[in-house]
Protein backbone atom coordinates (compact mmCIF):
# COMPACT_ATOMS: atom_id res chain seq x y z
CA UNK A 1 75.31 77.06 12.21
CA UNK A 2 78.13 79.27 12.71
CA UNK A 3 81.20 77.77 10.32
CA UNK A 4 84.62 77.64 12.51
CA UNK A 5 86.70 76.15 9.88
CA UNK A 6 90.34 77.28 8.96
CA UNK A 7 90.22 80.98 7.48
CA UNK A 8 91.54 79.33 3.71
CA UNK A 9 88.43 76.95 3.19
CA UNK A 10 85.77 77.32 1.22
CA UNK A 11 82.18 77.20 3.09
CA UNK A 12 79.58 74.57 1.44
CA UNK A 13 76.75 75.64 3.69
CA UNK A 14 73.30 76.14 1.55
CA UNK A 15 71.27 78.64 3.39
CA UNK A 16 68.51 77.09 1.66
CA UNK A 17 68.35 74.07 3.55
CA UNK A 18 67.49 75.96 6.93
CA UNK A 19 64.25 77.60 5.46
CA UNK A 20 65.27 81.15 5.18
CA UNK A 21 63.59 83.79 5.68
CA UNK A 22 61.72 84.78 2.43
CA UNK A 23 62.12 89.05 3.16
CA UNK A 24 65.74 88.58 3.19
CA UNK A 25 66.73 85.51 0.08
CA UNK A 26 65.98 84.91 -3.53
CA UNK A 27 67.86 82.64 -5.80
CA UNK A 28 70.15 85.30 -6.81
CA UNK A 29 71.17 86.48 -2.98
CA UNK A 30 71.74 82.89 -1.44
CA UNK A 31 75.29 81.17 -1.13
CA UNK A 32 77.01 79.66 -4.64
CA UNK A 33 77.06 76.32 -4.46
CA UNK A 34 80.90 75.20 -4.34
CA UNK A 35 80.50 73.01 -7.66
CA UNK A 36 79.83 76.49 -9.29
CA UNK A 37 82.18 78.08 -8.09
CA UNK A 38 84.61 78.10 -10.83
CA UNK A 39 86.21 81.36 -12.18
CA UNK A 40 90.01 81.32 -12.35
CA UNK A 41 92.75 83.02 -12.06
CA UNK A 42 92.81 84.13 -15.78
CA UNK A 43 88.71 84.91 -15.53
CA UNK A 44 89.62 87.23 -12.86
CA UNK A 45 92.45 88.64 -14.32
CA UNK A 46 90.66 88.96 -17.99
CA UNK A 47 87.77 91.02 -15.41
CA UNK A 48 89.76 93.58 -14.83
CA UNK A 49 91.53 93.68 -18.51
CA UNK A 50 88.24 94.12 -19.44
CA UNK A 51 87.39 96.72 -17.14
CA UNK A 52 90.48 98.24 -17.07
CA UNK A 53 90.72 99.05 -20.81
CA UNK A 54 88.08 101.56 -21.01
CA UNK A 55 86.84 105.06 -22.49
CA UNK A 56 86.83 107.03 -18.64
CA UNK A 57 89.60 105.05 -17.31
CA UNK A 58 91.84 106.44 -20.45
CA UNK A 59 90.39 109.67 -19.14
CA UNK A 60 91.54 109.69 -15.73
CA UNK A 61 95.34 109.51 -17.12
CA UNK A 62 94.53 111.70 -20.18
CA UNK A 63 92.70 113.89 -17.63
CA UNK A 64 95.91 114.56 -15.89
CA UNK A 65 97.87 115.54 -18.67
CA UNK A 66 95.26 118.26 -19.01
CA UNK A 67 95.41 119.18 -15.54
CA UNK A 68 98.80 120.17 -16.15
CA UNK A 69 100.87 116.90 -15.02
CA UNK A 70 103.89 115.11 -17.53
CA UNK A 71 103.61 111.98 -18.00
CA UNK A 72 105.99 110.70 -15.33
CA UNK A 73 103.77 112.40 -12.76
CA UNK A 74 100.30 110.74 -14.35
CA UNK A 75 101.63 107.09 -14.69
CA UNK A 76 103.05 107.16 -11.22
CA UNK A 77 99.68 108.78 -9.45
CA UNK A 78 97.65 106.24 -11.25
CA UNK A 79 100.17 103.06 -10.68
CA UNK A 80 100.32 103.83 -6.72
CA UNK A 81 96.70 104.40 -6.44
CA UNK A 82 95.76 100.91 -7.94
CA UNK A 83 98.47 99.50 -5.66
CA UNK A 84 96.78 101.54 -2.52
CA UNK A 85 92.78 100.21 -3.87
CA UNK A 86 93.67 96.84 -4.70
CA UNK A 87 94.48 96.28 -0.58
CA UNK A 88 91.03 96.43 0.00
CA UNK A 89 89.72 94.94 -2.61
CA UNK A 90 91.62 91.66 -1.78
CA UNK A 91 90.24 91.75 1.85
CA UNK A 92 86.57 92.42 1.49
CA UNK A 93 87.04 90.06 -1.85
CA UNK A 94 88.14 87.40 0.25
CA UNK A 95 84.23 86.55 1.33
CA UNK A 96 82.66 85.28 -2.07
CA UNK A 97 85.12 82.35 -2.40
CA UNK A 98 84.71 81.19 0.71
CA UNK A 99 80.71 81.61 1.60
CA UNK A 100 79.75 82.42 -2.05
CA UNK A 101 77.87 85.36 -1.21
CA UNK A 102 77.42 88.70 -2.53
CA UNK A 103 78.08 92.02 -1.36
CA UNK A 104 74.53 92.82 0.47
CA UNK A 105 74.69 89.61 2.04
CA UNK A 106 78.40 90.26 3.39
CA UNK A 107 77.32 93.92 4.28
CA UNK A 108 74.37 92.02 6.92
CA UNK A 109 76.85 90.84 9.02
CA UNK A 110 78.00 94.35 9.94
CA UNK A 111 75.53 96.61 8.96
CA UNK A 112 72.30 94.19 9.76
CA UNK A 113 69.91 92.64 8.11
CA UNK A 114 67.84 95.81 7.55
CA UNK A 115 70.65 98.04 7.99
CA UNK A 116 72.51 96.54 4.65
CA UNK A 117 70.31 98.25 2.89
CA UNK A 118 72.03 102.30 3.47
CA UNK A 119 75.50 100.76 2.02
CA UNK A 120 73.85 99.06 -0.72
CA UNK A 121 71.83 101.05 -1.79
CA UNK A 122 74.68 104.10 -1.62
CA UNK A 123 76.67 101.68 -4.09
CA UNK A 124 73.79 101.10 -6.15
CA UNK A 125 73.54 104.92 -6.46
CA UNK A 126 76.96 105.43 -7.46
CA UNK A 127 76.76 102.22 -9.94
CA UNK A 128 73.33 103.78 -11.44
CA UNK A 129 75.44 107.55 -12.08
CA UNK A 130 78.53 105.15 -13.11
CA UNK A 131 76.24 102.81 -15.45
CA UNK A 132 74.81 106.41 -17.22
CA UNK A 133 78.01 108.11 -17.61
CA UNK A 134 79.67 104.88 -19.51
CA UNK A 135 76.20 104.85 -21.28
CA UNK A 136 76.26 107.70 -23.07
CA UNK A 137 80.14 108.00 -23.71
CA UNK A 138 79.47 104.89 -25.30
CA UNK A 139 76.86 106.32 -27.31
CA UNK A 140 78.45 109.45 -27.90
CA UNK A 141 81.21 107.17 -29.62
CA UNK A 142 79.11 105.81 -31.69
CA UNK A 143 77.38 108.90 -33.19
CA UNK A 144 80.81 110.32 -33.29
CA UNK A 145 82.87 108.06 -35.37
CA UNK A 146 79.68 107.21 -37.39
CA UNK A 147 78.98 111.07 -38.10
CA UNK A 148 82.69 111.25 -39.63
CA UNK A 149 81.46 108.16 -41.43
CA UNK A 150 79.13 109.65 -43.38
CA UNK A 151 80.84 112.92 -43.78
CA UNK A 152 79.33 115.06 -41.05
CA UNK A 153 75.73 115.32 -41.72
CA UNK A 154 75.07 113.54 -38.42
CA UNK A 155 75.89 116.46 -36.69
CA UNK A 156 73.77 118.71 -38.30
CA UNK A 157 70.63 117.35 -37.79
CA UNK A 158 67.85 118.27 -35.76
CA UNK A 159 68.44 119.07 -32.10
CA UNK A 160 66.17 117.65 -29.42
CA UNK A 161 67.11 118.90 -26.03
CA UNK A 162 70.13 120.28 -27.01
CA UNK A 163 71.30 117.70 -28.98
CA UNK A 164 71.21 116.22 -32.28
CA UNK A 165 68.66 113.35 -32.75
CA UNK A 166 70.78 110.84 -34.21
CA UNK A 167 73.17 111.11 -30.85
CA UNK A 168 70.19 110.03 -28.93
CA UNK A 169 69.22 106.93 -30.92
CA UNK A 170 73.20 106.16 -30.18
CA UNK A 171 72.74 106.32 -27.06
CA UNK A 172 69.16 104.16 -26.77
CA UNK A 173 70.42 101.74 -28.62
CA UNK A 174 73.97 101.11 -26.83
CA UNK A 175 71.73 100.97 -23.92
CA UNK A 176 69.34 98.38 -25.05
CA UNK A 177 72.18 96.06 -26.36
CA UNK A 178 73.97 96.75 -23.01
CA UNK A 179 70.76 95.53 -20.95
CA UNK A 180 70.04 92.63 -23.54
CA UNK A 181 73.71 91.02 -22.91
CA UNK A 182 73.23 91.06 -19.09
CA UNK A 183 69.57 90.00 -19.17
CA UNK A 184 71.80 86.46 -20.19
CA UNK A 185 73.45 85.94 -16.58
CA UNK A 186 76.61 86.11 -15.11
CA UNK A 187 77.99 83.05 -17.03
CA UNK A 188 77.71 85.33 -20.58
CA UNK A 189 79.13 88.21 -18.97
CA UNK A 190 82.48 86.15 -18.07
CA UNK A 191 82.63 84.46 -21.75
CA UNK A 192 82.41 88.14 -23.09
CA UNK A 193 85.22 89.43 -20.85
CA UNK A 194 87.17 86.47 -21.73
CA UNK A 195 87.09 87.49 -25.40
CA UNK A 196 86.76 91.51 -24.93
CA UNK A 197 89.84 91.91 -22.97
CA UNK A 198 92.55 91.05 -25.39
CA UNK A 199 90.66 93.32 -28.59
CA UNK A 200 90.71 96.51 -26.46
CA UNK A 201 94.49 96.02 -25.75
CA UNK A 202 94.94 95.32 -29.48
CA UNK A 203 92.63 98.64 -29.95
CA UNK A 204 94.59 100.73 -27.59
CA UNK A 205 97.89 99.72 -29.72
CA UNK A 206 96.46 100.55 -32.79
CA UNK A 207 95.57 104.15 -31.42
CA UNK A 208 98.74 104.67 -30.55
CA UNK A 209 100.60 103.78 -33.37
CA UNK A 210 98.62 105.62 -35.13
CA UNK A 211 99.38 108.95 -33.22
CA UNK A 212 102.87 108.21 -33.82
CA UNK A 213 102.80 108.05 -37.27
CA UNK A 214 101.14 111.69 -36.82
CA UNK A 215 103.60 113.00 -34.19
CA UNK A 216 106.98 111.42 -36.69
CA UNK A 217 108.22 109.20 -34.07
CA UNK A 218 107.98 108.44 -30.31
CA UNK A 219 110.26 111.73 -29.74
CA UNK A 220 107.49 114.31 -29.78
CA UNK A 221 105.28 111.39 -27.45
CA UNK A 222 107.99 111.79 -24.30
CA UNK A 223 109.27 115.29 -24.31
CA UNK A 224 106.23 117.09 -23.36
CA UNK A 225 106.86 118.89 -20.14
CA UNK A 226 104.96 119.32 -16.75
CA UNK A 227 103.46 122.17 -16.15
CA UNK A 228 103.32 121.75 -12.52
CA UNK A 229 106.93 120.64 -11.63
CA UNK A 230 107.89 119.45 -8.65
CA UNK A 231 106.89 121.42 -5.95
CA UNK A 232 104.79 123.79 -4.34
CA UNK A 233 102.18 123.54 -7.42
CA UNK A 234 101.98 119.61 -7.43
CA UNK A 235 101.43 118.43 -4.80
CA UNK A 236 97.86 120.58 -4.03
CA UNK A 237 97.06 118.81 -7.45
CA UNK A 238 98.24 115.13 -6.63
CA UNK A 239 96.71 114.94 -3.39
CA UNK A 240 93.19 115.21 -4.86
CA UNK A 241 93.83 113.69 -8.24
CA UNK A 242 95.37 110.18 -5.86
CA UNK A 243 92.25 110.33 -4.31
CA UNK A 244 90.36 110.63 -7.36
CA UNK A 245 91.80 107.24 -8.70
CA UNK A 246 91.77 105.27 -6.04
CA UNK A 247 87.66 106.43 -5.86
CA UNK A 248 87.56 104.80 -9.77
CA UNK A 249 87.60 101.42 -8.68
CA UNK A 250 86.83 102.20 -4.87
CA UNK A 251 83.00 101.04 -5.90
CA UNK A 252 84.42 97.74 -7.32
CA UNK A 253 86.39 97.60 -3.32
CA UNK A 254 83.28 96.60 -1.88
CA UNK A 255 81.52 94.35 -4.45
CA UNK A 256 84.19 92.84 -5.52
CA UNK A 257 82.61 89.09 -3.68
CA UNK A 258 79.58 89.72 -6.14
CA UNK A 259 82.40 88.01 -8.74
CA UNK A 260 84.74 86.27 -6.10
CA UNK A 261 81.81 84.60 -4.64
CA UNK A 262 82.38 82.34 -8.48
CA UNK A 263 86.08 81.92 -7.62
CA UNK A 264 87.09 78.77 -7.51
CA UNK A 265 89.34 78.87 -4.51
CA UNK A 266 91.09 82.08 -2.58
CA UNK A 267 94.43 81.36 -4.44
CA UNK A 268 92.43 82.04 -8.18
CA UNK A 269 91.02 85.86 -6.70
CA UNK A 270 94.04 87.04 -5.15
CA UNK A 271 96.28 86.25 -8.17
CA UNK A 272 94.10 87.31 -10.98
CA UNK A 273 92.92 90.54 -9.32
CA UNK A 274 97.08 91.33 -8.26
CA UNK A 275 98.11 90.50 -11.71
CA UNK A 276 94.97 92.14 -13.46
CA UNK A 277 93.94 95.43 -11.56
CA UNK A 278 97.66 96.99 -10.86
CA UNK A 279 99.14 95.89 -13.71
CA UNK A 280 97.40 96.44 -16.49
CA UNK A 281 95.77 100.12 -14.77
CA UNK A 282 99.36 100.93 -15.35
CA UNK A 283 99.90 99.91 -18.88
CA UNK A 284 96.49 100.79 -20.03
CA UNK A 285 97.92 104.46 -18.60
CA UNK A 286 101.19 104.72 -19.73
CA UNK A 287 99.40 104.13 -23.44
CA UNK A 288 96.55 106.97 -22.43
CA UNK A 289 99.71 109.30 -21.55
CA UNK A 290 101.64 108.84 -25.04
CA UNK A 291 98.53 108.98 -26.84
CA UNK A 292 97.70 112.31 -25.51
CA UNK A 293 100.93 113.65 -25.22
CA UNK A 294 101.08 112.75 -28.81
CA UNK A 295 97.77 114.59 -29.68
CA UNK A 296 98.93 117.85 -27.60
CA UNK A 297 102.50 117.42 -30.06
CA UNK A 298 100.35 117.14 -33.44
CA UNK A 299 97.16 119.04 -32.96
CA UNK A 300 98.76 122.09 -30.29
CA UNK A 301 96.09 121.31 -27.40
CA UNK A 302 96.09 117.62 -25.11
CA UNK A 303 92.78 115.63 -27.10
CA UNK A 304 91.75 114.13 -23.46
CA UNK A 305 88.54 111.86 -25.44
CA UNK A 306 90.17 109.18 -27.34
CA UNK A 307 86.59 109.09 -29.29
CA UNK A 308 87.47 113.10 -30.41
CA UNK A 309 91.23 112.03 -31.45
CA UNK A 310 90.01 108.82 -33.00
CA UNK A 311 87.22 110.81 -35.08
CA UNK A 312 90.26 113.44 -36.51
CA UNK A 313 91.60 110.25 -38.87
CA UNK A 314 90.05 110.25 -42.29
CA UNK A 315 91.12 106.69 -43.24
CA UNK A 316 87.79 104.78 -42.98
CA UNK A 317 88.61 101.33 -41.89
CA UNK A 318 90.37 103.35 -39.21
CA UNK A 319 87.13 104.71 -37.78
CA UNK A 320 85.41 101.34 -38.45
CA UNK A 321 87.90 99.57 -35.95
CA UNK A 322 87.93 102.70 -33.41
CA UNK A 323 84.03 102.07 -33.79
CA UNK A 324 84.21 98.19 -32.67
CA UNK A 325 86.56 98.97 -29.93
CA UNK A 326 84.75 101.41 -28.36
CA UNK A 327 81.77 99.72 -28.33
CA UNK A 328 83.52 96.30 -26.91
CA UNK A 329 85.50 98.51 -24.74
CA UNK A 330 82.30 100.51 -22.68
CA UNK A 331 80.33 97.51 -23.13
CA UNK A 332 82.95 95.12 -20.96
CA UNK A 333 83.54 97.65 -18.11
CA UNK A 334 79.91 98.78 -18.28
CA UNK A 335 78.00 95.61 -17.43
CA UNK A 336 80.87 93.89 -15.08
CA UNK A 337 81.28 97.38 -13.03
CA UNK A 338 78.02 98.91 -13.00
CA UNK A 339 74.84 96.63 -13.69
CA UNK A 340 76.15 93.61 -11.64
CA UNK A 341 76.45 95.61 -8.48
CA UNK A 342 73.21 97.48 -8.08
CA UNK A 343 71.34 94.57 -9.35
CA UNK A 344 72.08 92.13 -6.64
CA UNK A 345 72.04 95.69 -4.40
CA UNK A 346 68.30 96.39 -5.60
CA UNK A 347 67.23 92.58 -4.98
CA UNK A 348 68.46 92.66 -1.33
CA UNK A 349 65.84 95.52 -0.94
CA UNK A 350 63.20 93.71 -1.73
CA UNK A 351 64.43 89.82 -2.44
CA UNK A 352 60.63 88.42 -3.22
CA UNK A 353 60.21 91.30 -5.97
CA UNK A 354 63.21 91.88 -7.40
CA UNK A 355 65.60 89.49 -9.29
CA UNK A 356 69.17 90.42 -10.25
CA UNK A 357 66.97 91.09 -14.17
CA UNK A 358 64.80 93.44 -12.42
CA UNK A 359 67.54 95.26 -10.67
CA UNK A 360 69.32 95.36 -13.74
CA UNK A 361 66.71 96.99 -15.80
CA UNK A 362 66.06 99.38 -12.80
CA UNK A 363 69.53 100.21 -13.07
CA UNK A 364 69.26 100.98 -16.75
CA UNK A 365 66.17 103.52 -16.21
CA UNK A 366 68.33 105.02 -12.84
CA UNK A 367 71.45 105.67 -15.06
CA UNK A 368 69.56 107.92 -18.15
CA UNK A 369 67.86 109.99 -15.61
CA UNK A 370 71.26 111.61 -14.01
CA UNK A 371 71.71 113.32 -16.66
CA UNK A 372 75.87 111.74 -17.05
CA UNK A 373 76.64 114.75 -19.82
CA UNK A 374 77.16 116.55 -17.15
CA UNK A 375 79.32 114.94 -15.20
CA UNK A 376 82.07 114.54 -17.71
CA UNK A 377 82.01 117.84 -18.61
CA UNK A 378 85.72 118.65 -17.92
CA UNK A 379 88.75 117.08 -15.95
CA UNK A 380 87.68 119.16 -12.96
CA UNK A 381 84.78 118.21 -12.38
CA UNK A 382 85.22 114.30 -13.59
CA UNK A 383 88.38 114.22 -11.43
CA UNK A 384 87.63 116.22 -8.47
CA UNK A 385 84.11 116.42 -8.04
CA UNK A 386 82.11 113.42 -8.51
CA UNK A 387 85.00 110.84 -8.22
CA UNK A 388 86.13 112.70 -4.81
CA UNK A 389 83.06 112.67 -3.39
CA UNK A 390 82.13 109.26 -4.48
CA UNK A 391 85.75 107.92 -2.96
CA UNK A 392 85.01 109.36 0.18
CA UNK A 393 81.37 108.02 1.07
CA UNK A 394 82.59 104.62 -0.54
CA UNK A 395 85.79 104.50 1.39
CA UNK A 396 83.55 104.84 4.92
CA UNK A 397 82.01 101.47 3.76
CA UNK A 398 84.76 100.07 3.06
CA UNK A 399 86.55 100.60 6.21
CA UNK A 400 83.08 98.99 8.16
CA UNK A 401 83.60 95.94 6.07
CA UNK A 402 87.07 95.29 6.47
CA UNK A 403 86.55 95.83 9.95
CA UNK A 404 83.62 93.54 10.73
CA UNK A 405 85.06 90.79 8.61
CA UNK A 406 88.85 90.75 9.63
CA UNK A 407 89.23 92.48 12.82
CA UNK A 408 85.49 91.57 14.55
CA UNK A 409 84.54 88.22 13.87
CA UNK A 410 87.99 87.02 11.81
CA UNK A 411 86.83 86.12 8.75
CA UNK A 412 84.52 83.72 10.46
CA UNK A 413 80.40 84.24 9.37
CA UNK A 414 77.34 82.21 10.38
CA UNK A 415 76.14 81.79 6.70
CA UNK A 416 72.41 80.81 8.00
CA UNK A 417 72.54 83.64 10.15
CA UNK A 418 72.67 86.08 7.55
CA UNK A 419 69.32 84.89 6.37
CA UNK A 420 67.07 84.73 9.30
CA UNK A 421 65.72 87.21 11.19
CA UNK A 422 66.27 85.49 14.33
CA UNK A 423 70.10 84.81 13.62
CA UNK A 424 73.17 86.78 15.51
CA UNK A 425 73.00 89.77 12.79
CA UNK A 426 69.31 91.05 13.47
CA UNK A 427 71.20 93.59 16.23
CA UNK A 428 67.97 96.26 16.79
CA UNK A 429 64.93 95.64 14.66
CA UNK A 430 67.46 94.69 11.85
CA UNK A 431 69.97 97.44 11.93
CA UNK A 432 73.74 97.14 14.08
CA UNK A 433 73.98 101.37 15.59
CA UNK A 434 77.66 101.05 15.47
CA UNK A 435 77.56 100.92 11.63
CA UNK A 436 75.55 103.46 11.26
CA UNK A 437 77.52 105.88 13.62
CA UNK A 438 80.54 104.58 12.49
CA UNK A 439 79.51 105.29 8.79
CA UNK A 440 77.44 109.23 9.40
CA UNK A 441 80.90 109.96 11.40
CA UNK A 442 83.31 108.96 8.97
CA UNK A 443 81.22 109.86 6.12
CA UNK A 444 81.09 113.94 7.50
CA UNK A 445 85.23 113.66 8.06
CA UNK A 446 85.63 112.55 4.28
CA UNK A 447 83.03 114.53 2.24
CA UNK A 448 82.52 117.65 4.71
CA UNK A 449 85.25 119.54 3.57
CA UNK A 450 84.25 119.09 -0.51
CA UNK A 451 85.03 122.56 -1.99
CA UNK A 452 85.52 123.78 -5.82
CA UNK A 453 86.86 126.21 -7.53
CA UNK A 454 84.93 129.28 -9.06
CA UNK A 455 83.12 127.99 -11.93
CA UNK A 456 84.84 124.43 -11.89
CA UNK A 457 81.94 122.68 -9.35
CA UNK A 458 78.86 122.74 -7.19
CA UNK A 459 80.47 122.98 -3.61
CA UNK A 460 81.56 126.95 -1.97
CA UNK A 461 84.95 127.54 -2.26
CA UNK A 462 85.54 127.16 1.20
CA UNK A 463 83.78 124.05 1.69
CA UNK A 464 80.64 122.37 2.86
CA UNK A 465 82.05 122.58 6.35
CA UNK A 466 84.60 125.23 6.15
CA UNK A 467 87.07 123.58 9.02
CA UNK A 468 86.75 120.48 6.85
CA UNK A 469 88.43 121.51 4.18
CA UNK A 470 91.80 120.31 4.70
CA UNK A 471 90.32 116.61 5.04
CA UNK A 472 88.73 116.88 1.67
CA UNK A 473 91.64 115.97 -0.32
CA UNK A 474 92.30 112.86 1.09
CA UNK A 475 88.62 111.73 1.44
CA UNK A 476 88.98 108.22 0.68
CA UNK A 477 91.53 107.34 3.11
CA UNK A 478 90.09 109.04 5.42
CA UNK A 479 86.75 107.65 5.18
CA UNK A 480 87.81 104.40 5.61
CA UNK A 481 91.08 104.98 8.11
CA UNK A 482 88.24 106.68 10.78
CA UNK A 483 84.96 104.26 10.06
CA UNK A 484 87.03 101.17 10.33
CA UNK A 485 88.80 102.64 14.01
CA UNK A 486 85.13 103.93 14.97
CA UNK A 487 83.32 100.76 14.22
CA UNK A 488 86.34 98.35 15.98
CA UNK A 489 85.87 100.27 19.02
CA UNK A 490 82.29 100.43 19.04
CA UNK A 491 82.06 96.51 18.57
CA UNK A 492 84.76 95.87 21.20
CA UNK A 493 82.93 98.05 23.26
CA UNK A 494 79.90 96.32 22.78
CA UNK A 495 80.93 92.85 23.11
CA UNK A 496 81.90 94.00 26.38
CA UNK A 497 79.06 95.63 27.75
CA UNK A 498 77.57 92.41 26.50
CA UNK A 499 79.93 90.04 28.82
């Protein structure tokens, strides 16, 4: 049945009931029941703590520093794009409360059946490249501080691919604990957050205080100066750098109802994610900045890894805490933001093989075989590169979603539908054209200009396509700005063809 009900109330429909079609459910893909549905407003907010308070999210302000920008100019990029990303995340977050479904399933009722598969499977990409890259920095902490440990000889041992052998037992076995905590379920992975959220803030504290002590006062931690000013060499660095934050959490913009589909009512998602995401993005930066303006006062050059300035104490209980914190810090953002996702992504390819386990585990294989060394490898590339181009194909999604679900059909889904091949979201043999169209089209505008500069990337200088190039900067907004007026118009046009 198609529900009708006021926008505000939660669904109880149990696609279950209506014998759904077996290619497109399992038990981890069909609607929460509303008596499970109970994360609140502080297990939302605690989410993002959790998330927020990470190794590459301390990067992306520490990464500005060494771009050039003071730390006026990093806080505010960062504080306004988590303002700009948490808009969407809100909207297309809106779904899981209300029908308890997950992402894939929301992505049917624009994209089709079938067609859910491109967008999920583009965010289980990203997640997979996300999940490796928060793999091995957590690993690479590990060997790190436990090198300096044990005075060094870490470091000097045997290299296998390039690398000493001890770094990639690290990394194997931060990876095996990280799979054996989500092989638990969802409902271990929000009592961990609860509980990991407030020790990274403590750990953050303690790095800064710490730095400090080095620098002789909070003095030296404030008067470092831009390099960029205010003017004509800014702004061709903001532009970019905004879009490269808002693309941080731009993956998290459209699953977002794989955790709000546990809320217990609208009320508990909205508030938690507004008090947790913005807020503590901010805070979590504004520490980042000091710390690293600190390092660039006491050691001459801006220490962008917090692992690398953590490892330069020689006070051992020091590196013993750094040690725990890192580890609770990648492990919290790591499993909520990147194994959650492509694991209910990988079961809506093939429901009657795949569990949200299997997809996990698949994820796990996916993420060591990017090779994520590499795409860390300096501020550049981190910042402009892959988050950039990421932003910019995940923005077009966005913009489909928001569109179908607020502007199209109102916030108003036939849950059973999205289940059956026979329902009103089959479209052509599974797969709605105007979401495909709308997301090649706006997918070209926000990526087709990606350019780098000598030595600092893999795109020409000029561009992928050249007359492009001015769009590439802002790839995220416009991504979703042109697939969500594409796909409106193609619907509307539709719907009246079909009258």
């Amino acid at each position: 049945m198609t529900d009708t009900a006021p926008a505000g109330r939660r669904v109880a429909s149990d696609a279950s009931a209506t014998a759904p079609d077996a290619r497109f459910a399992n038990a981890d893909l069909l609607p929460v029941p509303v008596a499970r549905r109970q994360w609140t407003t502080y297990n939302f907010a605690a989410l993002w703590v959790g998330m927020a308070h990470n190794i590459p999210s301390w990067m992306l302000a520490s990464g500005l520093i060494a771009l050039g920008m003071d730390g006026t100019q990093a806080i505010l990029t960062i504080a306004l794009a988590n303002v700009v990303v948490l808009l969407p995340m809100l909207l297309t977050g809106h779904a899981g409360p209300r029908y308890g479904i997950p992402f894939p399933v929301l992505a049917r009722a624009s994209f089709g059946l079938r067609g859910a598969n491109l967008p999920a499977l583009v965010r289980a990409a990203v997640a997979c490249a996300w999940f490796g890259i928060q793999t091995w920095i957590g690993g690479q902490g590990l060997f790190v501080l436990l090198d300096k440990i044990f005075g060094g000889s870490w470091a000097q041992a045997e290299r296998v691919a390039g690398q000493p052998w001890p770094l990639w037992l690290c990394f194997v076995l931060f990876w095996a604990l990280e799979l054996a905590i989500i092989h638990r379920g969802m409902e271990t992975l929000r009592r961990f957050e609860n509980w990991a959220a407030p020790f990274v803030v403590v750990g953050a504290l303690a790095l800064l205080v710490w730095i400090t002590v080095k620098a002789g006062g909070f003095g030296p931690l404030l008067d470092q100066p831009s390099r960029l000013g205010w003017g004509a060499d800014f702004w061709p660095v903001f532009f970019p750098a905004l879009m490269g934050m808002i693309a941080f959490w731009s993956t998290l913009s459209l699953n977002i109802p794989d955790f709000t589909r546990f809320g217990r009512n609208q009320r508990s998602q909205v508030l938690g994610q507004s008090l947790g995401l913005p807020t503590t993005m901010t805070l979590f930066a504004v520490l980042s900045v000091l710390v690293t303006s600190g390092s660039q006062a006491v050691y001459g050059v801006p220490v962008w890894d917090p692992v690398a300035l953590a490892a330069r104490t020689d006070n051992v209980f020091g590196l013993l805490f750094a040690l725990v914190t890192v580890l609770v810090a990648t492990l919290s953002v790591n499993l909520a933001a990147n194994v959650v996702s492509p694991a209910y992504d990988l079961a809506n390819l093939a429901p009657k093989t795949i569990d949200f386990r299997k997809g996990a585990l698949i994820t796990g294989v996916v993420g060591v075989l990017v090779m994520p060394w590499k795409l860390t490898a300096t501020p550049e590339l981190y910042i402009f590169t892959w988050l950039g181009l990421v932003g910019g194909l995940l923005g077009t999604v966005a913009g489909i979603l928001i569109a179908d679900y607020w502007i199209v059909r109102r916030t108003v889904l036939d849950t059973e539908g999205l289940y059956r091949a026979d329902g009103p979201y089959w479209y052509r043999g599974g797969w709605n054209p105007a979401a495909v169209l709308a997301f090649a089209l706006g997918g070209v505008l926000a990526v087709g200009g990606s350019h780098s500069a000598p030595g600092t990337g893999p795109f020409p200088e000029d561009g992928l396509i050249p007359f492009l190039k001015p769009l590439a900067d802002y790839g995220w907004a416009v991504g979703l700005a042109a697939s969500l007026l594409l796909y409106t118009a193609l619907m509307r046009r539709s719907s009246a063809r079909s009258s």
